[in-house]
PDB file of N, CA and C in Angstrom:
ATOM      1  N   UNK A   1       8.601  14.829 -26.699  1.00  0.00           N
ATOM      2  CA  UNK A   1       9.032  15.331 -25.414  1.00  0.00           C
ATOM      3  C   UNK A   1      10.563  15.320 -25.406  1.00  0.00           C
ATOM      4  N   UNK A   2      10.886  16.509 -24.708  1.00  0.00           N
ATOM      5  CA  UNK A   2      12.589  16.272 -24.934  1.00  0.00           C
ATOM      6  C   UNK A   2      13.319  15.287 -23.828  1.00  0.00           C
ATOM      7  N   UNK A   3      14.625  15.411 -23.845  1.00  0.00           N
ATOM      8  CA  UNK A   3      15.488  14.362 -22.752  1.00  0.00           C
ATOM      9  C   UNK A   3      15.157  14.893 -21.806  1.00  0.00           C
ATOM     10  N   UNK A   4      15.182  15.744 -21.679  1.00  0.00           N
ATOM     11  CA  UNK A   4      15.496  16.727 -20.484  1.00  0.00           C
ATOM     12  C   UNK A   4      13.845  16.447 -19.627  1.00  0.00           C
ATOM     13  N   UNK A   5      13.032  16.748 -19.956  1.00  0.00           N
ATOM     14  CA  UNK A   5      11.703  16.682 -19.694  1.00  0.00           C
ATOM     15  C   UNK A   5      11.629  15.174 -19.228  1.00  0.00           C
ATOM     16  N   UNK A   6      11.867  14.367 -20.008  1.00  0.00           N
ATOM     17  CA  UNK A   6      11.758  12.725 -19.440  1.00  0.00           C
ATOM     18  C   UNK A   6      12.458  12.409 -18.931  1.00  0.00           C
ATOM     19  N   UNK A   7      13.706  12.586 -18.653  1.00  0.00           N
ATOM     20  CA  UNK A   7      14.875  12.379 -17.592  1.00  0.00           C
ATOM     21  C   UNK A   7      14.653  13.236 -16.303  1.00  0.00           C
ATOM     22  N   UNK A   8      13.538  14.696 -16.317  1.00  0.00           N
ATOM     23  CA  UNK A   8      12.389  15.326 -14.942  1.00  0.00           C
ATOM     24  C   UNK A   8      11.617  14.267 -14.322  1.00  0.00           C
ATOM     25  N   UNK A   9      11.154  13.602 -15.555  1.00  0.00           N
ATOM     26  CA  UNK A   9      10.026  12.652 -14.970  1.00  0.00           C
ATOM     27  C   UNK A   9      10.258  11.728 -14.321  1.00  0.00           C
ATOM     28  N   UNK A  10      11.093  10.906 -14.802  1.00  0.00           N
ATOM     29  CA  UNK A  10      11.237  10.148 -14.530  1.00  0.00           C
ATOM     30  C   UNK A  10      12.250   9.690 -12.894  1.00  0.00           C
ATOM     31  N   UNK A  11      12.798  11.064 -13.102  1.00  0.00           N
ATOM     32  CA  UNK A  11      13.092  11.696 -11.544  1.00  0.00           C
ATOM     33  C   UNK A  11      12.512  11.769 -10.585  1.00  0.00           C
ATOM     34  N   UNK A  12      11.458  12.411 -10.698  1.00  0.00           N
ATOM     35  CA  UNK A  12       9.858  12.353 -10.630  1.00  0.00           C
ATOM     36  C   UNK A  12       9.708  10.999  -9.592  1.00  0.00           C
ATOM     37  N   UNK A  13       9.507  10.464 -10.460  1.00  0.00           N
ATOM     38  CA  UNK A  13       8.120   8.779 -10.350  1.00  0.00           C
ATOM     39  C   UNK A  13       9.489   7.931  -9.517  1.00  0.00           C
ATOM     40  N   UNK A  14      10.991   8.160  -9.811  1.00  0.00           N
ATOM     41  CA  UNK A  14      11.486   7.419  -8.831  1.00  0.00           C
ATOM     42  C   UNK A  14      11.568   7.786  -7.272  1.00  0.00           C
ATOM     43  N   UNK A  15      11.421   8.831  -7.675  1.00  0.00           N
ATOM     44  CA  UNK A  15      11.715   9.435  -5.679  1.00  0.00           C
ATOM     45  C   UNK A  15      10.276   9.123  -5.080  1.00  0.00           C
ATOM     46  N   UNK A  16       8.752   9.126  -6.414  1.00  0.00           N
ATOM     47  CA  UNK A  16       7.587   8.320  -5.813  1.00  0.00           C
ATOM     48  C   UNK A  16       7.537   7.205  -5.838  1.00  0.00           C
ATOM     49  N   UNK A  17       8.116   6.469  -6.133  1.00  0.00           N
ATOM     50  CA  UNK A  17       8.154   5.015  -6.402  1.00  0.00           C
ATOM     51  C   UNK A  17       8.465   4.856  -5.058  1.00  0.00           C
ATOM     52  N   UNK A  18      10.241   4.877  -4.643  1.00  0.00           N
ATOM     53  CA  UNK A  18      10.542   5.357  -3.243  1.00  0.00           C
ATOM     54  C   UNK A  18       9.901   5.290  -2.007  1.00  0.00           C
ATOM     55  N   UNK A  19       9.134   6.424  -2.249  1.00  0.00           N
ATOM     56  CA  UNK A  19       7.970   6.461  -1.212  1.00  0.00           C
ATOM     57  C   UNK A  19       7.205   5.677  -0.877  1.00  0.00           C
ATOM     58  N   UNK A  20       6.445   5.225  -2.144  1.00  0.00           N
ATOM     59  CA  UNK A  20       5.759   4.272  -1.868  1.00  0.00           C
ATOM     60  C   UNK A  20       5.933   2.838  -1.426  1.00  0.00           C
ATOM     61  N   UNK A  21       7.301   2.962  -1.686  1.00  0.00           N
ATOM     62  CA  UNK A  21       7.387   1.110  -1.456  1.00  0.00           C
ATOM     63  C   UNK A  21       8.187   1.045   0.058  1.00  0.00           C
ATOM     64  N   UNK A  22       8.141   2.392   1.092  1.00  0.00           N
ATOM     65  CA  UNK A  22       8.427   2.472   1.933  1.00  0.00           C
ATOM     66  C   UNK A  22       6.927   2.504   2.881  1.00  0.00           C
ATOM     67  N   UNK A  23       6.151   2.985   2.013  1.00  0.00           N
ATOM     68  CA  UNK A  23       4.652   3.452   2.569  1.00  0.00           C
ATOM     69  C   UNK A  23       3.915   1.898   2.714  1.00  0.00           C
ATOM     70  N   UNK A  24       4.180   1.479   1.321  1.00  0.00           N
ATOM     71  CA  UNK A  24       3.700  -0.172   1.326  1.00  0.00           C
ATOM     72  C   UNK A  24       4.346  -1.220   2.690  1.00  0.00           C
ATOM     73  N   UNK A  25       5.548  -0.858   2.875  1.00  0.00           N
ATOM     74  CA  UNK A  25       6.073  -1.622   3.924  1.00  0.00           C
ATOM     75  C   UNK A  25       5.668  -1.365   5.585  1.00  0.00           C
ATOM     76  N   UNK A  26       5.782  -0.056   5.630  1.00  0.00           N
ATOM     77  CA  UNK A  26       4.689   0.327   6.877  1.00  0.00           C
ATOM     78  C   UNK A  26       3.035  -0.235   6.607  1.00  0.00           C
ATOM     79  N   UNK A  27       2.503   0.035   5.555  1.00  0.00           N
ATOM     80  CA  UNK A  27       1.242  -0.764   5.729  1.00  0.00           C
ATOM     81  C   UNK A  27       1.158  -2.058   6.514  1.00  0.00           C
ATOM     82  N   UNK A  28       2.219  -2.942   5.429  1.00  0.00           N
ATOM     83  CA  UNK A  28       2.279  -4.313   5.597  1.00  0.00           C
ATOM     84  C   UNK A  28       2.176  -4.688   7.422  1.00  0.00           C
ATOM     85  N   UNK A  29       3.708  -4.033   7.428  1.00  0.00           N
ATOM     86  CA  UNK A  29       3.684  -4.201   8.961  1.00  0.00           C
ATOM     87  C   UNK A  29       2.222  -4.088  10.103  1.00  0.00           C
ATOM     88  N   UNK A  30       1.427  -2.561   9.646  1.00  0.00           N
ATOM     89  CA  UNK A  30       0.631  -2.525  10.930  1.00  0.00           C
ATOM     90  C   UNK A  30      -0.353  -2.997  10.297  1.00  0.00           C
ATOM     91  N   UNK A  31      -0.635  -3.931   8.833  1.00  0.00           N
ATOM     92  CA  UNK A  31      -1.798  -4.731   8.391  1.00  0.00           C
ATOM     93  C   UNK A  31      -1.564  -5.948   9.165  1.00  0.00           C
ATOM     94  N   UNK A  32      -0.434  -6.482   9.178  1.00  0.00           N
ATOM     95  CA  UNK A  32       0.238  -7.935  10.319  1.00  0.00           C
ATOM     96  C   UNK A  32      -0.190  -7.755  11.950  1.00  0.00           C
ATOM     97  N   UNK A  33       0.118  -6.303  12.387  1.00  0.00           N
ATOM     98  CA  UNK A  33      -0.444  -6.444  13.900  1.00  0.00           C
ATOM     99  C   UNK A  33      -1.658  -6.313  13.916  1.00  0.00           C
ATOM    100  N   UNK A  34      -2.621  -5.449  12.895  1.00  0.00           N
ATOM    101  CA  UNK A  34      -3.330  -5.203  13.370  1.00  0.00           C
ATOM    102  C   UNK A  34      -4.628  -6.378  13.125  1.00  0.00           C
ATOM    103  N   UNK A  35      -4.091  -7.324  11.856  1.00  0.00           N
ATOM    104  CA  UNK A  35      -4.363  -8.572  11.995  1.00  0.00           C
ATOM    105  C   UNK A  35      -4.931  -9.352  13.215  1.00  0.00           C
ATOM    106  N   UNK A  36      -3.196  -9.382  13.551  1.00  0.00           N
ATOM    107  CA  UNK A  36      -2.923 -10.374  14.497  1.00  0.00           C
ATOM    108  C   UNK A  36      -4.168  -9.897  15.931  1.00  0.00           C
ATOM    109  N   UNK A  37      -4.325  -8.798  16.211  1.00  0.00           N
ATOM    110  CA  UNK A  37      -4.948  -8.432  17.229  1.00  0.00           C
ATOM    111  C   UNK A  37      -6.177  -8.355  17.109  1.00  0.00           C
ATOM    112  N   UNK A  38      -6.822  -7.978  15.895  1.00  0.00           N
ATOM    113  CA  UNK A  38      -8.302  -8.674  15.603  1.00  0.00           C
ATOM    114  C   UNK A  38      -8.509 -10.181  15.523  1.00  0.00           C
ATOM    115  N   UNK A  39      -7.369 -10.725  15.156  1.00  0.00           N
ATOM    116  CA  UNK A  39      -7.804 -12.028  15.780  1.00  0.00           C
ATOM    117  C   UNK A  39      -8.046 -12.924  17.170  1.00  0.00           C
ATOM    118  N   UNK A  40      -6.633 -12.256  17.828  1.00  0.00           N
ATOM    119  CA  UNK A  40      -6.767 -12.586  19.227  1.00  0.00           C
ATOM    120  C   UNK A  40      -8.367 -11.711  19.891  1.00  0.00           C
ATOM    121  N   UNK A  41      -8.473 -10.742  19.323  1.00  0.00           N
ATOM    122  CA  UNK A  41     -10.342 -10.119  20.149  1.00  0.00           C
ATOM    123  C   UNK A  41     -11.264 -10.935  19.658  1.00  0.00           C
ATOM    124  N   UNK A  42     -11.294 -11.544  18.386  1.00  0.00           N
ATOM    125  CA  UNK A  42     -12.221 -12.336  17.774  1.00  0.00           C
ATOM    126  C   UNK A  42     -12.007 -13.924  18.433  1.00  0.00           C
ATOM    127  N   UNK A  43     -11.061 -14.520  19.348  1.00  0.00           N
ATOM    128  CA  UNK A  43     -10.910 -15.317  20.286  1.00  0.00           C
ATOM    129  C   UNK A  43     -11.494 -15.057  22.023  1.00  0.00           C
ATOM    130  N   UNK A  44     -11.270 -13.688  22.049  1.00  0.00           N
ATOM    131  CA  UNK A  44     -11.606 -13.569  23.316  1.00  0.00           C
ATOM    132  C   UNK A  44     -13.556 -13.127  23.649  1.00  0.00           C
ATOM    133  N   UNK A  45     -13.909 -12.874  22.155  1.00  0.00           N
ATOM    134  CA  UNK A  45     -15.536 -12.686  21.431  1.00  0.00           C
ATOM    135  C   UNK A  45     -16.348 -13.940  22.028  1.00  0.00           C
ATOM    136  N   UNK A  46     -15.342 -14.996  21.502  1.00  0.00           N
ATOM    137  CA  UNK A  46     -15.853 -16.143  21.208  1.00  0.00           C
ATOM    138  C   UNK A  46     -15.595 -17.094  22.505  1.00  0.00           C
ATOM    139  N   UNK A  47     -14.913 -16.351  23.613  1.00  0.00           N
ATOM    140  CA  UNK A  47     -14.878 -17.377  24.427  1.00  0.00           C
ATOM    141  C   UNK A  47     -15.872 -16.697  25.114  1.00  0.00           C
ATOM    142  N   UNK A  48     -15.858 -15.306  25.430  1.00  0.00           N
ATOM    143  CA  UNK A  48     -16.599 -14.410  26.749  1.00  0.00           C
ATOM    144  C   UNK A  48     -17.898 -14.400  26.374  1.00  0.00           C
ATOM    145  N   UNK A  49     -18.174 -14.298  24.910  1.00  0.00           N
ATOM    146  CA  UNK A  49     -19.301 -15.011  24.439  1.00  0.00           C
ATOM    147  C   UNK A  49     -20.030 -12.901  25.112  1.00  0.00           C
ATOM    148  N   UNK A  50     -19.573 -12.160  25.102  1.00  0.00           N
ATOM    149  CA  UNK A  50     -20.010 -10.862  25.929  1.00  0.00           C
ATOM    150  C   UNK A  50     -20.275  -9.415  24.266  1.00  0.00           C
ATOM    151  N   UNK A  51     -21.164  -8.612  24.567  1.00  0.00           N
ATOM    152  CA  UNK A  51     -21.463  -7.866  23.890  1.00  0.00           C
ATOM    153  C   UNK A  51     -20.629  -7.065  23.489  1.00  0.00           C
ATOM    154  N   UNK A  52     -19.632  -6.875  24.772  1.00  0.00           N
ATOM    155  CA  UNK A  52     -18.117  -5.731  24.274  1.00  0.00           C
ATOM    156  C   UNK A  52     -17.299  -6.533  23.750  1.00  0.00           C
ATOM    157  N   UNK A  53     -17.101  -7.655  24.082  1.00  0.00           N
ATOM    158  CA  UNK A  53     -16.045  -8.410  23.381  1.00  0.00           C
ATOM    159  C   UNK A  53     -16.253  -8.567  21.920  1.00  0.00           C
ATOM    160  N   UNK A  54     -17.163  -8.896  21.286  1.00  0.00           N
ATOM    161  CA  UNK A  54     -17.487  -8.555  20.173  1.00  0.00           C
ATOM    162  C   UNK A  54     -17.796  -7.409  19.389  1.00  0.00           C
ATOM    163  N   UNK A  55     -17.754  -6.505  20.079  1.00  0.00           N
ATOM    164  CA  UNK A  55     -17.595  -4.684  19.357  1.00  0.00           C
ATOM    165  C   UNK A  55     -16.241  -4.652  19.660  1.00  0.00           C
ATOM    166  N   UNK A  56     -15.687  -5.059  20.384  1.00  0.00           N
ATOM    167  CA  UNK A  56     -14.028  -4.934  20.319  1.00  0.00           C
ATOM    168  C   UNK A  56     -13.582  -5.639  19.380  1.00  0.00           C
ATOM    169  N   UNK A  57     -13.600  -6.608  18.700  1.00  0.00           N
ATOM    170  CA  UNK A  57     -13.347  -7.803  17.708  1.00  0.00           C
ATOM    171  C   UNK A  57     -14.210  -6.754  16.289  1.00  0.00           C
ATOM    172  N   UNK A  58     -15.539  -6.374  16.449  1.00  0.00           N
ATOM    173  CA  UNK A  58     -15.720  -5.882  14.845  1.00  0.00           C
ATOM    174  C   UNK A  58     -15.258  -4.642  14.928  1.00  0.00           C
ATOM    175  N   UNK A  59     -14.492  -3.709  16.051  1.00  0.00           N
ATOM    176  CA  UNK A  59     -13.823  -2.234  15.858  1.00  0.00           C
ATOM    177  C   UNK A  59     -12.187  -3.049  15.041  1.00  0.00           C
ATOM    178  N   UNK A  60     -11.787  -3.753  15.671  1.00  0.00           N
ATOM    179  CA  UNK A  60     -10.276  -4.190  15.349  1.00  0.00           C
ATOM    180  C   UNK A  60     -10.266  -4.646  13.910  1.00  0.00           C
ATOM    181  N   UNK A  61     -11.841  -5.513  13.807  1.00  0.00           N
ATOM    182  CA  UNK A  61     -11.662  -6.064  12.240  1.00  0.00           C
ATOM    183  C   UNK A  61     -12.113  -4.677  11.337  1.00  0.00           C
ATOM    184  N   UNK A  62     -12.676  -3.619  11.827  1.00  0.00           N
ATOM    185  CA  UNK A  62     -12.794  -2.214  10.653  1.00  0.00           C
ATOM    186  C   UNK A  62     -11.173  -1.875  10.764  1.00  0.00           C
ATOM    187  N   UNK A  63     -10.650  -1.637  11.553  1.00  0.00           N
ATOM    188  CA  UNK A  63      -9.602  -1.189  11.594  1.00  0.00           C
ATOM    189  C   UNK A  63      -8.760  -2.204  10.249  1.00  0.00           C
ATOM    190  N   UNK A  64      -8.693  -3.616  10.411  1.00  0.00           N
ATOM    191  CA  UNK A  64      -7.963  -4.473   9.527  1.00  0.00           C
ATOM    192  C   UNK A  64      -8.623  -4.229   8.049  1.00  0.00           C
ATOM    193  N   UNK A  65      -9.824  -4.255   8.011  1.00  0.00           N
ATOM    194  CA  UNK A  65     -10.136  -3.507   6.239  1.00  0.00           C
ATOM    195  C   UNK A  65     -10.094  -2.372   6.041  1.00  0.00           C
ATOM    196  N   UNK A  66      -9.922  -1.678   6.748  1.00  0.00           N
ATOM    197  CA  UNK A  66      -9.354  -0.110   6.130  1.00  0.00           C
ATOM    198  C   UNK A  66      -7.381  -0.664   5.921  1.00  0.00           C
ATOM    199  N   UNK A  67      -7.039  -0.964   6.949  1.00  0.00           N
ATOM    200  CA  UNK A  67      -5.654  -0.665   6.327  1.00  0.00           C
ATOM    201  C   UNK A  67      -5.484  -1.803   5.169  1.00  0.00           C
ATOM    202  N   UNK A  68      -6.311  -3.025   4.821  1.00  0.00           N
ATOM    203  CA  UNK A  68      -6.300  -3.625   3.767  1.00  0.00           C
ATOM    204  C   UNK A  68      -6.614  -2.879   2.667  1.00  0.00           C
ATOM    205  N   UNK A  69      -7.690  -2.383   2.816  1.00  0.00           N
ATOM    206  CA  UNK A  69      -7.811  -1.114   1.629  1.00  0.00           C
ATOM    207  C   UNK A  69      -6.700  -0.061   1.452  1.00  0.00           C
ATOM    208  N   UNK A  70      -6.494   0.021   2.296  1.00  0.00           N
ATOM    209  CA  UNK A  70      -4.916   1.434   1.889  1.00  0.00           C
ATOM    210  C   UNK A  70      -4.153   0.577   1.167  1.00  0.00           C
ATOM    211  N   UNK A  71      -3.729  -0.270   1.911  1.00  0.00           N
ATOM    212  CA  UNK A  71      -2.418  -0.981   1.290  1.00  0.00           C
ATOM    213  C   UNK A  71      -2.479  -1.177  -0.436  1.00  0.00           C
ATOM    214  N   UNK A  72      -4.118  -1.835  -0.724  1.00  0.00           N
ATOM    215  CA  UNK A  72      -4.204  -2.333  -1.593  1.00  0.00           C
ATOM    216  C   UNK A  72      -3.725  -0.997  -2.813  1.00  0.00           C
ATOM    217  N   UNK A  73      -4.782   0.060  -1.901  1.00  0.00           N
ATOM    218  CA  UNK A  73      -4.713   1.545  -3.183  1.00  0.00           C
ATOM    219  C   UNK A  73      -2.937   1.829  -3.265  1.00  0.00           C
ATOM    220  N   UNK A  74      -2.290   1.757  -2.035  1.00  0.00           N
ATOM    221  CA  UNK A  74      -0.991   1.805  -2.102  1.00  0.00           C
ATOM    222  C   UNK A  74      -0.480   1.265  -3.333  1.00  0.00           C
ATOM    223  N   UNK A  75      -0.347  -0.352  -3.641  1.00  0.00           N
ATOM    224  CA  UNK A  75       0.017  -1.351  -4.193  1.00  0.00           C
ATOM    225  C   UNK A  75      -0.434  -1.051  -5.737  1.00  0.00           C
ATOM    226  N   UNK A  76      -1.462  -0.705  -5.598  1.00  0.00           N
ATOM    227  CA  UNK A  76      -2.237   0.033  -6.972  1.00  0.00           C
ATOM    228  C   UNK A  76      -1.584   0.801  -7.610  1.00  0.00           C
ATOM    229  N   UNK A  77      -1.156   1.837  -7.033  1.00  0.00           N
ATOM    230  CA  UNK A  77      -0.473   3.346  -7.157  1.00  0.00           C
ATOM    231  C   UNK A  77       0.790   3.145  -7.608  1.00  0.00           C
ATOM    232  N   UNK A  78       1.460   2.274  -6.941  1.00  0.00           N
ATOM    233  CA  UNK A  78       2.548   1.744  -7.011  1.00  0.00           C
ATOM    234  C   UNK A  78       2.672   1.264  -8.116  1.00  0.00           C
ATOM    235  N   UNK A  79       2.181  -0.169  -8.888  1.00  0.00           N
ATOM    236  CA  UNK A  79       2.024  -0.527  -9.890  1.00  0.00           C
ATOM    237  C   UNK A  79       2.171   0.635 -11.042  1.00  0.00           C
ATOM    238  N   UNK A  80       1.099   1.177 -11.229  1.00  0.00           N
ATOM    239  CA  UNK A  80       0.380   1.929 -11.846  1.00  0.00           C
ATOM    240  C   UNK A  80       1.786   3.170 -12.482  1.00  0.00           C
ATOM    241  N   UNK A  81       2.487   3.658 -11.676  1.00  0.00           N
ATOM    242  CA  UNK A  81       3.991   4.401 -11.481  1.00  0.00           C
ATOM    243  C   UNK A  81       4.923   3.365 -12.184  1.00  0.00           C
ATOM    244  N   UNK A  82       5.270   2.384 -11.630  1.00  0.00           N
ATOM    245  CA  UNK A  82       5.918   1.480 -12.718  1.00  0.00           C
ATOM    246  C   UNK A  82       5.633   1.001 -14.102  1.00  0.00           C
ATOM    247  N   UNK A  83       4.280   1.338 -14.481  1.00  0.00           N
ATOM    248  CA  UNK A  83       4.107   1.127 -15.674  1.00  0.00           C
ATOM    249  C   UNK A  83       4.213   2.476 -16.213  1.00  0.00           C
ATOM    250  N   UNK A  84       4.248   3.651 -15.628  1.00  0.00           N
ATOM    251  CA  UNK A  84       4.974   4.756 -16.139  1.00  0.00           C
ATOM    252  C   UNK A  84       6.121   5.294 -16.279  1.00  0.00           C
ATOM    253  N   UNK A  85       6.697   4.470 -15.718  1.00  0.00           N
ATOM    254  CA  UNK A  85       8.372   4.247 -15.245  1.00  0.00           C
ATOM    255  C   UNK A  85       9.210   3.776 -16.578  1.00  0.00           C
ATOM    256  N   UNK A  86       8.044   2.494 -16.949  1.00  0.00           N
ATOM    257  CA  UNK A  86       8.246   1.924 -18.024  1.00  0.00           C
ATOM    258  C   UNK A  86       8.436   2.171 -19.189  1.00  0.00           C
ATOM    259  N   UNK A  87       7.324   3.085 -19.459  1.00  0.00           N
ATOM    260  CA  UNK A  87       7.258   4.068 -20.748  1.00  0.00           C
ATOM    261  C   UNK A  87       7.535   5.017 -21.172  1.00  0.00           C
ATOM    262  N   UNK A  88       7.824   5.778 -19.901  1.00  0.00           N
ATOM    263  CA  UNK A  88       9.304   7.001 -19.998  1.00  0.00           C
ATOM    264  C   UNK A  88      10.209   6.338 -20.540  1.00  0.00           C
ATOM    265  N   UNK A  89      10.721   5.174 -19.703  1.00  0.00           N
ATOM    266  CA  UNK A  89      12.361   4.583 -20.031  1.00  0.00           C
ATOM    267  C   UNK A  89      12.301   4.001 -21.524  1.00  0.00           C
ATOM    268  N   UNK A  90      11.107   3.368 -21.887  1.00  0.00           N
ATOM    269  CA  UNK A  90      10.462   3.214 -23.841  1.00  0.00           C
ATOM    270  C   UNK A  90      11.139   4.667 -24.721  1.00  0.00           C
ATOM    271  N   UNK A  91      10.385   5.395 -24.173  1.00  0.00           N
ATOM    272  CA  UNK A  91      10.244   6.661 -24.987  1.00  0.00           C
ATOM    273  C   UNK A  91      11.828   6.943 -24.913  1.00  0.00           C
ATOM    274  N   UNK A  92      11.978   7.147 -23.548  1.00  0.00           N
ATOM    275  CA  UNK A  92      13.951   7.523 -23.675  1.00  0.00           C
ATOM    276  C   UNK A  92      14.622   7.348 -24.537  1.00  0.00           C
ATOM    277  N   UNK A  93      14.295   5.676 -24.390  1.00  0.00           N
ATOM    278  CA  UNK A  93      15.566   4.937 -25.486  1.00  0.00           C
ATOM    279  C   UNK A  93      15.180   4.992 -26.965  1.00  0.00           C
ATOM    280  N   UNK A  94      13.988   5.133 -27.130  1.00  0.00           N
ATOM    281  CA  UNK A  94      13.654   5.624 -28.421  1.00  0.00           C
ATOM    282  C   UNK A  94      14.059   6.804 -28.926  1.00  0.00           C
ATOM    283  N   UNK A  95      13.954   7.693 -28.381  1.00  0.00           N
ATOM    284  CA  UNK A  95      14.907   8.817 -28.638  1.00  0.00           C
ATOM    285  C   UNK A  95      16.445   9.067 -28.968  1.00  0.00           C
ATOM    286  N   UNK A  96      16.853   8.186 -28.372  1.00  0.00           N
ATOM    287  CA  UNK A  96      18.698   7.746 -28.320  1.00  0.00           C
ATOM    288  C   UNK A  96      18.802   7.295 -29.257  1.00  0.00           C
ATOM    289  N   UNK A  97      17.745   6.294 -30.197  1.00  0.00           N
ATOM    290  CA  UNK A  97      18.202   5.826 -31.147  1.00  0.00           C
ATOM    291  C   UNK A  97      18.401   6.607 -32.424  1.00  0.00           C
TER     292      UNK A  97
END
């Protein structure tokens, strides 16, 4: 592959890298509230002891494993780009030599 082509790529995967670790940080954040607020419904479940209070507590906790699941595929993706990041910048310097 020439310079030119891997010095594209690698252009590439940083402006996604970028993204993602901006995308990961918004996860984080509304994985923390949205946490925090399935827990406080899963308190108010357990005191009201009531049928909605607890569909409000297991809607909030779907809500908290889906964005656990994004994040995770996020985090995945992410990874996954840095180990391609990696082997562009391999191949680069192999070339230079």
């Amino acid at each position: 592959m020439s310079r030119s082509v891997l010095e594209r790529k690698l252009s590439e995967i940083t402006d996604r890298l970028r993204a993602l670790r901006d995308e990961l940080r918004v996860a984080d954040e509304q994985l923390a509230f949205l946490a925090e607020t399935a827990d406080d419904l899963r308190l108010r479940a357990l005191v009201s002891e009531t049928p909605l209070a607890e569909r409000e507590h297991a809607d909030a906790q779907k809500h908290v494993d889906a964005m656990t699941r994004h994040r995770a595929a996020v985090a995945a993706e992410l990874a996954d780009l840095e180990r391609a990041q990696d082997d562009l910048l391999d191949r680069l310097i192999a070339e230079s030599k």
